[in-house]
Every structure is written in structure tokens, then in C-alpha cells.
C-alpha atoms as a PDB file:
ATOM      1  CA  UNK A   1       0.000   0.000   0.000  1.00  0.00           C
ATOM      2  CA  UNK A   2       1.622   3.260  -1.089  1.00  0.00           C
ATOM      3  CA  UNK A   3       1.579   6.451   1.233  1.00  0.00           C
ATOM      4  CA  UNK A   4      -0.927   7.961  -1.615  1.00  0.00           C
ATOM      5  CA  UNK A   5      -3.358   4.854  -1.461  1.00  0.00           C
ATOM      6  CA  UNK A   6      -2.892   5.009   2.650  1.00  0.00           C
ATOM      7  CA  UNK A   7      -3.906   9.228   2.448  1.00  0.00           C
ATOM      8  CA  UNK A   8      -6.981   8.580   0.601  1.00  0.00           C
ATOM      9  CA  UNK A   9      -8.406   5.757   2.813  1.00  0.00           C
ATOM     10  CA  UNK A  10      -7.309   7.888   6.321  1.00  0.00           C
ATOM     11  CA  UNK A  11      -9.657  10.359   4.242  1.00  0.00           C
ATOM     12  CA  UNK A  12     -12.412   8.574   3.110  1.00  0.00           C
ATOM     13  CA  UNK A  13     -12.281   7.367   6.380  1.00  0.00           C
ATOM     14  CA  UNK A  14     -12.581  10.846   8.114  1.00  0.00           C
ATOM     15  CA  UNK A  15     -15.197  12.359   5.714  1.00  0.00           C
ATOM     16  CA  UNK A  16     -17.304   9.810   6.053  1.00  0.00           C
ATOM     17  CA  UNK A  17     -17.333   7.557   9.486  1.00  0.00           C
ATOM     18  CA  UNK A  18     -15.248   9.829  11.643  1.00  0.00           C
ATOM     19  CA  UNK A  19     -17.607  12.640  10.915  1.00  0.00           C
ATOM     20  CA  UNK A  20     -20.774  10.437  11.562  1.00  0.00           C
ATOM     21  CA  UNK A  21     -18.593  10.165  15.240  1.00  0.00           C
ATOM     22  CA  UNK A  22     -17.979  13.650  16.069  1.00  0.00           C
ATOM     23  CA  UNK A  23     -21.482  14.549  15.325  1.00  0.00           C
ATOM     24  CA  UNK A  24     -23.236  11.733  17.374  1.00  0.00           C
ATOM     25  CA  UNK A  25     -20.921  12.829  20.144  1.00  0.00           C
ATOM     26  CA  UNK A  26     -21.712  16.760  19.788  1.00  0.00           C
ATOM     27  CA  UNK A  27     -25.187  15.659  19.785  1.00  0.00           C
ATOM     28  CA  UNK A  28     -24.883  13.727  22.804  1.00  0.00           C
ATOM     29  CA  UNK A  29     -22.718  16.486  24.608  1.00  0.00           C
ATOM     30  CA  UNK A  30     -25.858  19.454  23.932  1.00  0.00           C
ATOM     31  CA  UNK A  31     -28.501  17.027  25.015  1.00  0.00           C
ATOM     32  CA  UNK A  32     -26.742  15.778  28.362  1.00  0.00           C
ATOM     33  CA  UNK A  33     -27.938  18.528  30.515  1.00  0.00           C
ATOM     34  CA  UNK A  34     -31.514  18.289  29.582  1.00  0.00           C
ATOM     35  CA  UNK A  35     -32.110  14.710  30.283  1.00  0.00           C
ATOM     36  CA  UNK A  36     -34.707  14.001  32.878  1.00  0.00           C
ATOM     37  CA  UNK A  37     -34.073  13.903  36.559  1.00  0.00           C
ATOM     38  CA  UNK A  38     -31.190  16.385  36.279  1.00  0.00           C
ATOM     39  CA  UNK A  39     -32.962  19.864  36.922  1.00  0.00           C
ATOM     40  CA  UNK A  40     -31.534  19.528  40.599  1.00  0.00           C
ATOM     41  CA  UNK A  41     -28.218  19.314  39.802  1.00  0.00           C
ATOM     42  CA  UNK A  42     -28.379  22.041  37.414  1.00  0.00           C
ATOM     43  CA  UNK A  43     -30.325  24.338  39.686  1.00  0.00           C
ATOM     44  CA  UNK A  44     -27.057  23.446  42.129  1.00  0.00           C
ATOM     45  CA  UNK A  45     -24.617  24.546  39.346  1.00  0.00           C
ATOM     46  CA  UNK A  46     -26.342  27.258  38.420  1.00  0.00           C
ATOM     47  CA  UNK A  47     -26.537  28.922  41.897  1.00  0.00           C
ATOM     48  CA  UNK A  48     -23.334  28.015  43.323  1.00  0.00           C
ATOM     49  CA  UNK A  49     -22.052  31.240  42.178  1.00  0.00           C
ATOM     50  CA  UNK A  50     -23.796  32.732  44.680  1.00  0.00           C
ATOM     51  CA  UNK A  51     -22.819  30.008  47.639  1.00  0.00           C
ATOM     52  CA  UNK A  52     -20.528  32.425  49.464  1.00  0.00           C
ATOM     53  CA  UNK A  53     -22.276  35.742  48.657  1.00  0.00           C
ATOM     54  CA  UNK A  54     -23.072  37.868  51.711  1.00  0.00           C
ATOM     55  CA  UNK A  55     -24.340  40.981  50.273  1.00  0.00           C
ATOM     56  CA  UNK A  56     -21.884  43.084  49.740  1.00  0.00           C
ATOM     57  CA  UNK A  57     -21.310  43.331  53.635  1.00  0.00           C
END
């Protein structure tokens, strides 16, 4: 198998399989947060911020 032969399958591969990979993983990393049962933890994240605040005093 020449280095030519080897470029074009490493790229078939990636324009076609590895893509279909990286999407189903960005698709699984947006719809994480918004699965069921997790509005508690998010609620947690989203305040903690705020944990330590004491008004300004």
C-alpha cells in the first residue's frame, strides 16, 4: 500500500465515518444537561455562584 493509497483511505475514512462520530458525540454532549431527573443538579450549578455571597457586607 503506497503512502498515496494510505492518504486517501485515512480520508475517506474521516469524511465519512469519523464525521458520523464527532457529530453523534456533539449531539450527545448538547442534550446531556436536559435529560430528565437532572434539573436539581443544574439548579445546584447554576446557583453556586452565589454560595458564598453575603451581600456586599
Amino acid at each position: 500500500m503506497s503512502a498515496h493509497s494510505t492518504y486517501d483511505a485515512l480520508r475517506h475514512f474521516a469524511d465519512s465515518w469519523a464525521l458520523l462520530a464527532m457529530l453523534l458525540v456533539f449531539v450527545a454532549c448538547v442534550l446531556w444537561p436536559f435529560r430528565r431527573g437532572n434539573r436539581e443538579r443544574n439548579d445546584a450549578a447554576a446557583h453556586m455562584i452565589f454560595k458564598d455571597d453575603n451581600d456586599g457586607q
